[in-house]
PDB file of N, CA and C in Angstrom:
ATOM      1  N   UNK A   1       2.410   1.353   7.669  1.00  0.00           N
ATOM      2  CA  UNK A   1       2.846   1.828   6.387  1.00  0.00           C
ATOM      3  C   UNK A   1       2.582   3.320   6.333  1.00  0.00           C
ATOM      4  N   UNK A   2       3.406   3.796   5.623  1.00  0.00           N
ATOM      5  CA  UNK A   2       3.572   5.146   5.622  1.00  0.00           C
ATOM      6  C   UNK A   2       3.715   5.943   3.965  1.00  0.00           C
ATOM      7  N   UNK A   3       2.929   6.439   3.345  1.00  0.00           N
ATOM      8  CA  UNK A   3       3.459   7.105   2.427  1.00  0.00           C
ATOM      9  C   UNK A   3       3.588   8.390   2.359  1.00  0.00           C
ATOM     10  N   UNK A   4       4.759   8.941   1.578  1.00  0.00           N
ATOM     11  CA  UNK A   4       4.590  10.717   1.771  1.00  0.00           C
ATOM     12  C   UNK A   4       4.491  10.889  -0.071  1.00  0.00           C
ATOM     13  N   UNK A   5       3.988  11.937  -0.433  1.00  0.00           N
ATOM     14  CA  UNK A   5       3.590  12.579  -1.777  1.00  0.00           C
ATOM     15  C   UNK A   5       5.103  13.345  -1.823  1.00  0.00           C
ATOM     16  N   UNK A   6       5.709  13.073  -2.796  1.00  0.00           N
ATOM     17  CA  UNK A   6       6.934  14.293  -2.480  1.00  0.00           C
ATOM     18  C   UNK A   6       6.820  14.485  -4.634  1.00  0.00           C
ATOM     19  N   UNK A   7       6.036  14.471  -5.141  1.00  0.00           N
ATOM     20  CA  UNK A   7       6.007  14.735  -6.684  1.00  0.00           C
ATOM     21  C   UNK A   7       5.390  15.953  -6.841  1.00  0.00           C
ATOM     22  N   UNK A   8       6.411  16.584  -7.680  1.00  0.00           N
ATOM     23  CA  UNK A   8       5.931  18.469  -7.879  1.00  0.00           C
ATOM     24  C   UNK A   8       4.574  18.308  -8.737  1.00  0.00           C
ATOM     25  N   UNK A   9       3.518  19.019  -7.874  1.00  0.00           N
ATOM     26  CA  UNK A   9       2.545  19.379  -8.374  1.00  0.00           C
ATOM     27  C   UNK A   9       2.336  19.655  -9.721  1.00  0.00           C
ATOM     28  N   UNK A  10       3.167  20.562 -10.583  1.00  0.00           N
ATOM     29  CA  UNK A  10       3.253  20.932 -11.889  1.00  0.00           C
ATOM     30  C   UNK A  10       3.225  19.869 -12.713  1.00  0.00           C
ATOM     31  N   UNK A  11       4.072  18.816 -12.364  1.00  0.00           N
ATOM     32  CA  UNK A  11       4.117  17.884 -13.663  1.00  0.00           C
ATOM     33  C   UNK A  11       3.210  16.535 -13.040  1.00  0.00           C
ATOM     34  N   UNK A  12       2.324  16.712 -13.675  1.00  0.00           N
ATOM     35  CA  UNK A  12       0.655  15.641 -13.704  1.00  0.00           C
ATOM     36  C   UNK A  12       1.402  14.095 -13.413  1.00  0.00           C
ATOM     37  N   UNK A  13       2.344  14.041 -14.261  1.00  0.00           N
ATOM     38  CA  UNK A  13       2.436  12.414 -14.557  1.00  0.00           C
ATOM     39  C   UNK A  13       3.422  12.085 -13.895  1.00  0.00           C
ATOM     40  N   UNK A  14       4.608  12.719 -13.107  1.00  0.00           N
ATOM     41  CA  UNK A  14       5.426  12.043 -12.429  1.00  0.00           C
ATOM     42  C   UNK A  14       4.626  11.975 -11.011  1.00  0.00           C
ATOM     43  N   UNK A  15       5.496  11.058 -10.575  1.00  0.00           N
ATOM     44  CA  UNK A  15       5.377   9.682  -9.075  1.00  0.00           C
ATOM     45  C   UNK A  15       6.167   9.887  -8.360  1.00  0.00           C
ATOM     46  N   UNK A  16       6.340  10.579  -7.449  1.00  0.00           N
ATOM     47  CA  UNK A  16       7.350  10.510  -6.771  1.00  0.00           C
ATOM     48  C   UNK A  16       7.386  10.334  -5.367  1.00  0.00           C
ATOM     49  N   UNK A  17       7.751   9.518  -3.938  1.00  0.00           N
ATOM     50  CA  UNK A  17       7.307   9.685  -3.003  1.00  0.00           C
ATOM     51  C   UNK A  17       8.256   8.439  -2.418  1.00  0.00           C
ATOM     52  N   UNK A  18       8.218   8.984  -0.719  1.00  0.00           N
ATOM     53  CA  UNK A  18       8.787   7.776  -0.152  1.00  0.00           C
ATOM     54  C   UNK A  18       7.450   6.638   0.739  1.00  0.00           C
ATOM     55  N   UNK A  19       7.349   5.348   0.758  1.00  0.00           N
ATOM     56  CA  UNK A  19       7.057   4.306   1.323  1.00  0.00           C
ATOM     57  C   UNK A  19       7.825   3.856   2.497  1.00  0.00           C
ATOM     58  N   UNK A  20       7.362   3.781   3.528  1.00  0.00           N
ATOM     59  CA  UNK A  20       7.978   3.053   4.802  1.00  0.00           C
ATOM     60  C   UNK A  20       7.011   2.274   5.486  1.00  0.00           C
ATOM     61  N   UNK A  21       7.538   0.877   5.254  1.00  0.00           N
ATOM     62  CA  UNK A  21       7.240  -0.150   5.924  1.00  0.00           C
ATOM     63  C   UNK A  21       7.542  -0.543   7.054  1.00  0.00           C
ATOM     64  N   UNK A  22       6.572  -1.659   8.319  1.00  0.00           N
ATOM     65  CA  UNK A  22       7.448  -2.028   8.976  1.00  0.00           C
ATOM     66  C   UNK A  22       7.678  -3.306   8.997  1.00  0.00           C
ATOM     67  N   UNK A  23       8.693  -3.915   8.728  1.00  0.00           N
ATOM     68  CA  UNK A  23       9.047  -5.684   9.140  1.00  0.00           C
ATOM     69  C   UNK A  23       8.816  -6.074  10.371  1.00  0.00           C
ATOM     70  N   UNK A  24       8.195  -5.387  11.275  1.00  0.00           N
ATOM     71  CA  UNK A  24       8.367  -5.988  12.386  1.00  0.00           C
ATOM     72  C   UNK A  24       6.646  -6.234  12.558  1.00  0.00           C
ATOM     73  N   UNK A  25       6.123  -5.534  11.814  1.00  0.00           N
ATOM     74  CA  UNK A  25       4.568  -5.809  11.786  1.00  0.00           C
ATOM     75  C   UNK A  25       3.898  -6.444  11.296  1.00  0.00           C
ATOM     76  N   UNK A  26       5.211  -6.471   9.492  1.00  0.00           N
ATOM     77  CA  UNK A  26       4.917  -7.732   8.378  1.00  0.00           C
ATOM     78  C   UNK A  26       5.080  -9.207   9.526  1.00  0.00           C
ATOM     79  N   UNK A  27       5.529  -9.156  10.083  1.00  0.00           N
ATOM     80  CA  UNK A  27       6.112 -10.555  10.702  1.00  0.00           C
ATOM     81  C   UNK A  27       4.915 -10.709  11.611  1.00  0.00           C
ATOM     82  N   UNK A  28       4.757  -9.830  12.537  1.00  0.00           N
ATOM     83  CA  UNK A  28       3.547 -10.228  13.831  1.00  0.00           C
ATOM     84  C   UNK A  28       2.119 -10.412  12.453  1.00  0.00           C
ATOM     85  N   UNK A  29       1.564  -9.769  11.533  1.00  0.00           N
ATOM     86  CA  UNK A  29       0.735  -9.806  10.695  1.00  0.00           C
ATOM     87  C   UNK A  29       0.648 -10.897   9.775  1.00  0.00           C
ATOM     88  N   UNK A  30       1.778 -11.581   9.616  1.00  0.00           N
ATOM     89  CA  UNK A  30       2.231 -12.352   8.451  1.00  0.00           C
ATOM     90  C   UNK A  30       1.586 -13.799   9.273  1.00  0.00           C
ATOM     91  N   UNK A  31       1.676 -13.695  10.935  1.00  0.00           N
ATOM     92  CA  UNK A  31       0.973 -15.323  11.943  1.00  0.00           C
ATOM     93  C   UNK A  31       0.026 -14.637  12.317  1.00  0.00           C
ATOM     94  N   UNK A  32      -0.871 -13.499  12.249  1.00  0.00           N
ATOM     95  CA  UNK A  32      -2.157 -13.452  12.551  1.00  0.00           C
ATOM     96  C   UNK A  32      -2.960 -13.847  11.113  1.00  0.00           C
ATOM     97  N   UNK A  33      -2.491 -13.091  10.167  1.00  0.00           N
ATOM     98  CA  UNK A  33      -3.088 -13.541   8.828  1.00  0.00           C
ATOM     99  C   UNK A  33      -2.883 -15.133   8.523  1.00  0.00           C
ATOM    100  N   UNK A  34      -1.855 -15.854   9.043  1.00  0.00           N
ATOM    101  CA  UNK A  34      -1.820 -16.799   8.111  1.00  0.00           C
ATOM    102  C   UNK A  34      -1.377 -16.854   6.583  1.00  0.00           C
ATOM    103  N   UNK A  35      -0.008 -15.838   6.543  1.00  0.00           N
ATOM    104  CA  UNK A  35       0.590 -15.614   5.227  1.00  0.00           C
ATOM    105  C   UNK A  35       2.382 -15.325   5.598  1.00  0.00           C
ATOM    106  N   UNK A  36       2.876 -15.161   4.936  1.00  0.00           N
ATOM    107  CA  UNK A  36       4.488 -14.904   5.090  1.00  0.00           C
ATOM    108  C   UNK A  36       4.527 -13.309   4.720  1.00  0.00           C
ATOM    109  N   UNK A  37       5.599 -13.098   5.581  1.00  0.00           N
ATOM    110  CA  UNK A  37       5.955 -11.617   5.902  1.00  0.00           C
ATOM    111  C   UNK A  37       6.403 -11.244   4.580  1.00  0.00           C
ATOM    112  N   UNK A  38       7.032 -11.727   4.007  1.00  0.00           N
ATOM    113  CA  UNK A  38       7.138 -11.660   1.995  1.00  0.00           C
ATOM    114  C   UNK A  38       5.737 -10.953   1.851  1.00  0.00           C
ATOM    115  N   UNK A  39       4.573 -11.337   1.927  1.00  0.00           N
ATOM    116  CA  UNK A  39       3.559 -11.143   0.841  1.00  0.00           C
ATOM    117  C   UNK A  39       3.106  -9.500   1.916  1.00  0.00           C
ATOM    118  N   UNK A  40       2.972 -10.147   3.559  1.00  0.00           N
ATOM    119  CA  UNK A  40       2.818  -8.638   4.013  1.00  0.00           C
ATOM    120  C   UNK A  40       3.420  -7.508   3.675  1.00  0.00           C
ATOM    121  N   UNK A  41       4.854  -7.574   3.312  1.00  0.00           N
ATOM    122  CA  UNK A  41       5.388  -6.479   2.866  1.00  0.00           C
ATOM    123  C   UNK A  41       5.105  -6.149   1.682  1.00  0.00           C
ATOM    124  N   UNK A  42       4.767  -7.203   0.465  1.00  0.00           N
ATOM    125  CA  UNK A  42       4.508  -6.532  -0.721  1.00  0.00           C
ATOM    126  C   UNK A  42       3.267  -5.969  -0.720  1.00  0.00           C
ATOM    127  N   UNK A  43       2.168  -6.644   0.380  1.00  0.00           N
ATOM    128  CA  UNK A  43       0.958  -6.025   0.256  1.00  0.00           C
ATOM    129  C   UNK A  43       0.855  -3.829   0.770  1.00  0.00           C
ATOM    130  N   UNK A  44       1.805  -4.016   1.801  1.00  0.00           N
ATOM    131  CA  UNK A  44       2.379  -2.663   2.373  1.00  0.00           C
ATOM    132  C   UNK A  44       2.550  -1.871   0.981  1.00  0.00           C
ATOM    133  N   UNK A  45       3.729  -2.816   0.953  1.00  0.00           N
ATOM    134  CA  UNK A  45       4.605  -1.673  -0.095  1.00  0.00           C
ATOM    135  C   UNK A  45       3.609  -1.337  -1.259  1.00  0.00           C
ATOM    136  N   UNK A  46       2.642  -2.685  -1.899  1.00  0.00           N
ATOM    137  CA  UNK A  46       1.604  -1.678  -3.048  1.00  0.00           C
ATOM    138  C   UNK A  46       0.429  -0.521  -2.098  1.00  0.00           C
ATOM    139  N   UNK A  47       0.088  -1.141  -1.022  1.00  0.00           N
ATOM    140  CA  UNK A  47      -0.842  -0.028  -0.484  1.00  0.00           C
ATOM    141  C   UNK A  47      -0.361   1.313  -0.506  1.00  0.00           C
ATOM    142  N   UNK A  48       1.035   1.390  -0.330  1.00  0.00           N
ATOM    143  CA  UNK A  48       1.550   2.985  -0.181  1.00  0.00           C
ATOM    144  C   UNK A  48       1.371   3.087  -1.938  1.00  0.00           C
ATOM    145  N   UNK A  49       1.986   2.717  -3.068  1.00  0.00           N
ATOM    146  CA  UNK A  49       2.068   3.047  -4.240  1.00  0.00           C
ATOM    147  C   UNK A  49       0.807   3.372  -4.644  1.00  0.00           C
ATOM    148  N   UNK A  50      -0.630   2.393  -4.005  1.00  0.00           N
ATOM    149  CA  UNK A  50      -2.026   3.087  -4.451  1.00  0.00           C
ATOM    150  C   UNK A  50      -2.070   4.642  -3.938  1.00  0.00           C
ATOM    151  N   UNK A  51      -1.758   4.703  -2.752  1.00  0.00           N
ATOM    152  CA  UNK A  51      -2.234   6.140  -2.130  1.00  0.00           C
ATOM    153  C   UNK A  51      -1.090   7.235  -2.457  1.00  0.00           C
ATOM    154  N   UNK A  52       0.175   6.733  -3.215  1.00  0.00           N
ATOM    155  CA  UNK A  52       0.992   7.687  -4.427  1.00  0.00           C
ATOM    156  C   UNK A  52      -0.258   7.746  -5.587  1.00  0.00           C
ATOM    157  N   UNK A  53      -0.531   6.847  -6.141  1.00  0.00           N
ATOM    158  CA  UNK A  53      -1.050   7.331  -6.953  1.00  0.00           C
ATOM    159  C   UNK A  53      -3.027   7.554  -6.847  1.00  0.00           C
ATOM    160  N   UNK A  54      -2.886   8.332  -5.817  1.00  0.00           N
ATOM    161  CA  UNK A  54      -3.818   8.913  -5.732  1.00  0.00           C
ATOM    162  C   UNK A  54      -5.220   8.039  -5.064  1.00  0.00           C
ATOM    163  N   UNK A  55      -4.840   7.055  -4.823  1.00  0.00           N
ATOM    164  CA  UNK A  55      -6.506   5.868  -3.898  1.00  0.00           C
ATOM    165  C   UNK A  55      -6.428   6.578  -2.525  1.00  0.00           C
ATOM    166  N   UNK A  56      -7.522   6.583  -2.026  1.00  0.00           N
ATOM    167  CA  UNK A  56      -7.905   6.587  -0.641  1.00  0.00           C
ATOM    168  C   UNK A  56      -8.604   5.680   0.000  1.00  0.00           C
ATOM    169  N   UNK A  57      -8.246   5.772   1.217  1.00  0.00           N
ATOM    170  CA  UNK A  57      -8.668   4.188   1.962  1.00  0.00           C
ATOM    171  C   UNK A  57      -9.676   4.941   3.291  1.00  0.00           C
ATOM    172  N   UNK A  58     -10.663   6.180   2.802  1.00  0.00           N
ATOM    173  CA  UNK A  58     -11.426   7.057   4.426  1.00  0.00           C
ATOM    174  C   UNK A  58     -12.824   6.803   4.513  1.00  0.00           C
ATOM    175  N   UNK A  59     -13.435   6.426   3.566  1.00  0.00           N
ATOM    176  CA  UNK A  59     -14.624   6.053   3.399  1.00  0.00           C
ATOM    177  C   UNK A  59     -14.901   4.512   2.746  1.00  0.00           C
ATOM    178  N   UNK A  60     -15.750   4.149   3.319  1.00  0.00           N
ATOM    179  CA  UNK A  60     -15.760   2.138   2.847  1.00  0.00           C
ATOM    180  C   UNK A  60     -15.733   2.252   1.268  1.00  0.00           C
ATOM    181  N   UNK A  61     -16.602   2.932   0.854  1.00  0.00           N
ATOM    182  CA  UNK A  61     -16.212   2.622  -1.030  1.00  0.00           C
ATOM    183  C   UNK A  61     -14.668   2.766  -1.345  1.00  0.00           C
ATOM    184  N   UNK A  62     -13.661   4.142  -0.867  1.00  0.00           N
ATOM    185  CA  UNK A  62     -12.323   3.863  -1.297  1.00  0.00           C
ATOM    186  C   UNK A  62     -11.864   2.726  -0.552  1.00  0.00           C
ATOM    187  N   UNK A  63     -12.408   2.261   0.497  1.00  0.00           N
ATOM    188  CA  UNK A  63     -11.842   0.947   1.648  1.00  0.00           C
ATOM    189  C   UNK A  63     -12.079  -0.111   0.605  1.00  0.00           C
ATOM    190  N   UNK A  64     -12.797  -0.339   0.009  1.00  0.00           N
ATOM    191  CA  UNK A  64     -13.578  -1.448  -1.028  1.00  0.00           C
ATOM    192  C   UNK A  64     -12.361  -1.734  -2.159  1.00  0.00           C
ATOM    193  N   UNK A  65     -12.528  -0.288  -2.978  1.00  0.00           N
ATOM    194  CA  UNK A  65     -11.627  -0.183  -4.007  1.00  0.00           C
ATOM    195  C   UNK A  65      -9.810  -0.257  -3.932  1.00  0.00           C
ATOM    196  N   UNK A  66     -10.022   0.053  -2.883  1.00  0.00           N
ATOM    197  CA  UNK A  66      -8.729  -0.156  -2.373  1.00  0.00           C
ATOM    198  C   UNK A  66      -7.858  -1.811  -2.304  1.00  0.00           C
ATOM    199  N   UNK A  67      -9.218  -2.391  -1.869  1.00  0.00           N
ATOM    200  CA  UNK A  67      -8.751  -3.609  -1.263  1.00  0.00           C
ATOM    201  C   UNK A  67      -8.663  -4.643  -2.815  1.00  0.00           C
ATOM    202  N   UNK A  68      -9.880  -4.144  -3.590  1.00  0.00           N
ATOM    203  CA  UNK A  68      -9.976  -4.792  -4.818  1.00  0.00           C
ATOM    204  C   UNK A  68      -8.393  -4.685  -5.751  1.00  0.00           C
ATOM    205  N   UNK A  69      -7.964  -3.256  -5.685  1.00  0.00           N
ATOM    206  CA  UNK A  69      -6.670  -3.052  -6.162  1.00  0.00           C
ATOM    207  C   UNK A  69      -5.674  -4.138  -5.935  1.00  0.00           C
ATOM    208  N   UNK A  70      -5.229  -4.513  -4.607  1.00  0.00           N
ATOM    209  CA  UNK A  70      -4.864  -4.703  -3.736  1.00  0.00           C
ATOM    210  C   UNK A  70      -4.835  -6.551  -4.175  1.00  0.00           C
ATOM    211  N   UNK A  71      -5.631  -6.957  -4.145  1.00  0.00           N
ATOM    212  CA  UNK A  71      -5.918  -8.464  -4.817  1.00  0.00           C
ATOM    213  C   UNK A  71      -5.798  -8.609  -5.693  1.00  0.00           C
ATOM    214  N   UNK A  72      -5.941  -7.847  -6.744  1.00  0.00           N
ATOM    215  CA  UNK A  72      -5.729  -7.726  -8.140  1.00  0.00           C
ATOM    216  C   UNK A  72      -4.425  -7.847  -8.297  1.00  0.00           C
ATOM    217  N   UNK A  73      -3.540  -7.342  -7.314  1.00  0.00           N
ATOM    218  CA  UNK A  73      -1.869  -7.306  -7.841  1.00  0.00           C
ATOM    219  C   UNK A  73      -1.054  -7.977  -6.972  1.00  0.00           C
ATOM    220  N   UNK A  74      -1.296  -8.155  -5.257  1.00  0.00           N
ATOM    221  CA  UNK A  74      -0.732  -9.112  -4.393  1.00  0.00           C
ATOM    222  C   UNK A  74      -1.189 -10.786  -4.485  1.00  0.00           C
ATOM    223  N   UNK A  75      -0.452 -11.626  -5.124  1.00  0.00           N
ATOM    224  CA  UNK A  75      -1.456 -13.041  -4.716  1.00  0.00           C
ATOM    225  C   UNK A  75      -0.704 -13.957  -3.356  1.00  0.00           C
ATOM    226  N   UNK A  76      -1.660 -14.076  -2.360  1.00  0.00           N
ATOM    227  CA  UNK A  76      -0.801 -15.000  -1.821  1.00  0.00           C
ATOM    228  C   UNK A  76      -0.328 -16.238  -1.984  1.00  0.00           C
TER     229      UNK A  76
END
């Protein structure tokens, strides 16, 4: 997963940015996890929208908070 920041600095509250996933990883991930490539990708696709809006995943507390996010909004 990939996110890029592409929202003008100036204005605080807009979101703007592209997400790139890969299906081919949701799928190999989807039979190591024991889940369907459906939920891997939605789990992708919110991980990039946390780190749009500003989460980091570099130190175990944002790794923590991250993941808590993350459960909070993906259910398998």
């Amino acid at each position: 997963m990939l996110a890029f920041d592409l929202a003008d600095k100036t204005k605080s509250e807009e979101i703007s940015g592209d997400i790139i996933v890969s299906a081919d990883t949701a799928v190999r991930n989807a039979m190591l996890y024991k889940t369907t490539p459906s939920f891997e990708l939605s789990l992708y696709s919110l991980h990039g929208l946390l780190h749009l809006l500003g989460y980091k995943d570099k130190s175990l507390k944002q790794i923590k908070l991250m993941r808590k996010k993350e459960s909070e909004y993906v259910n398998p």
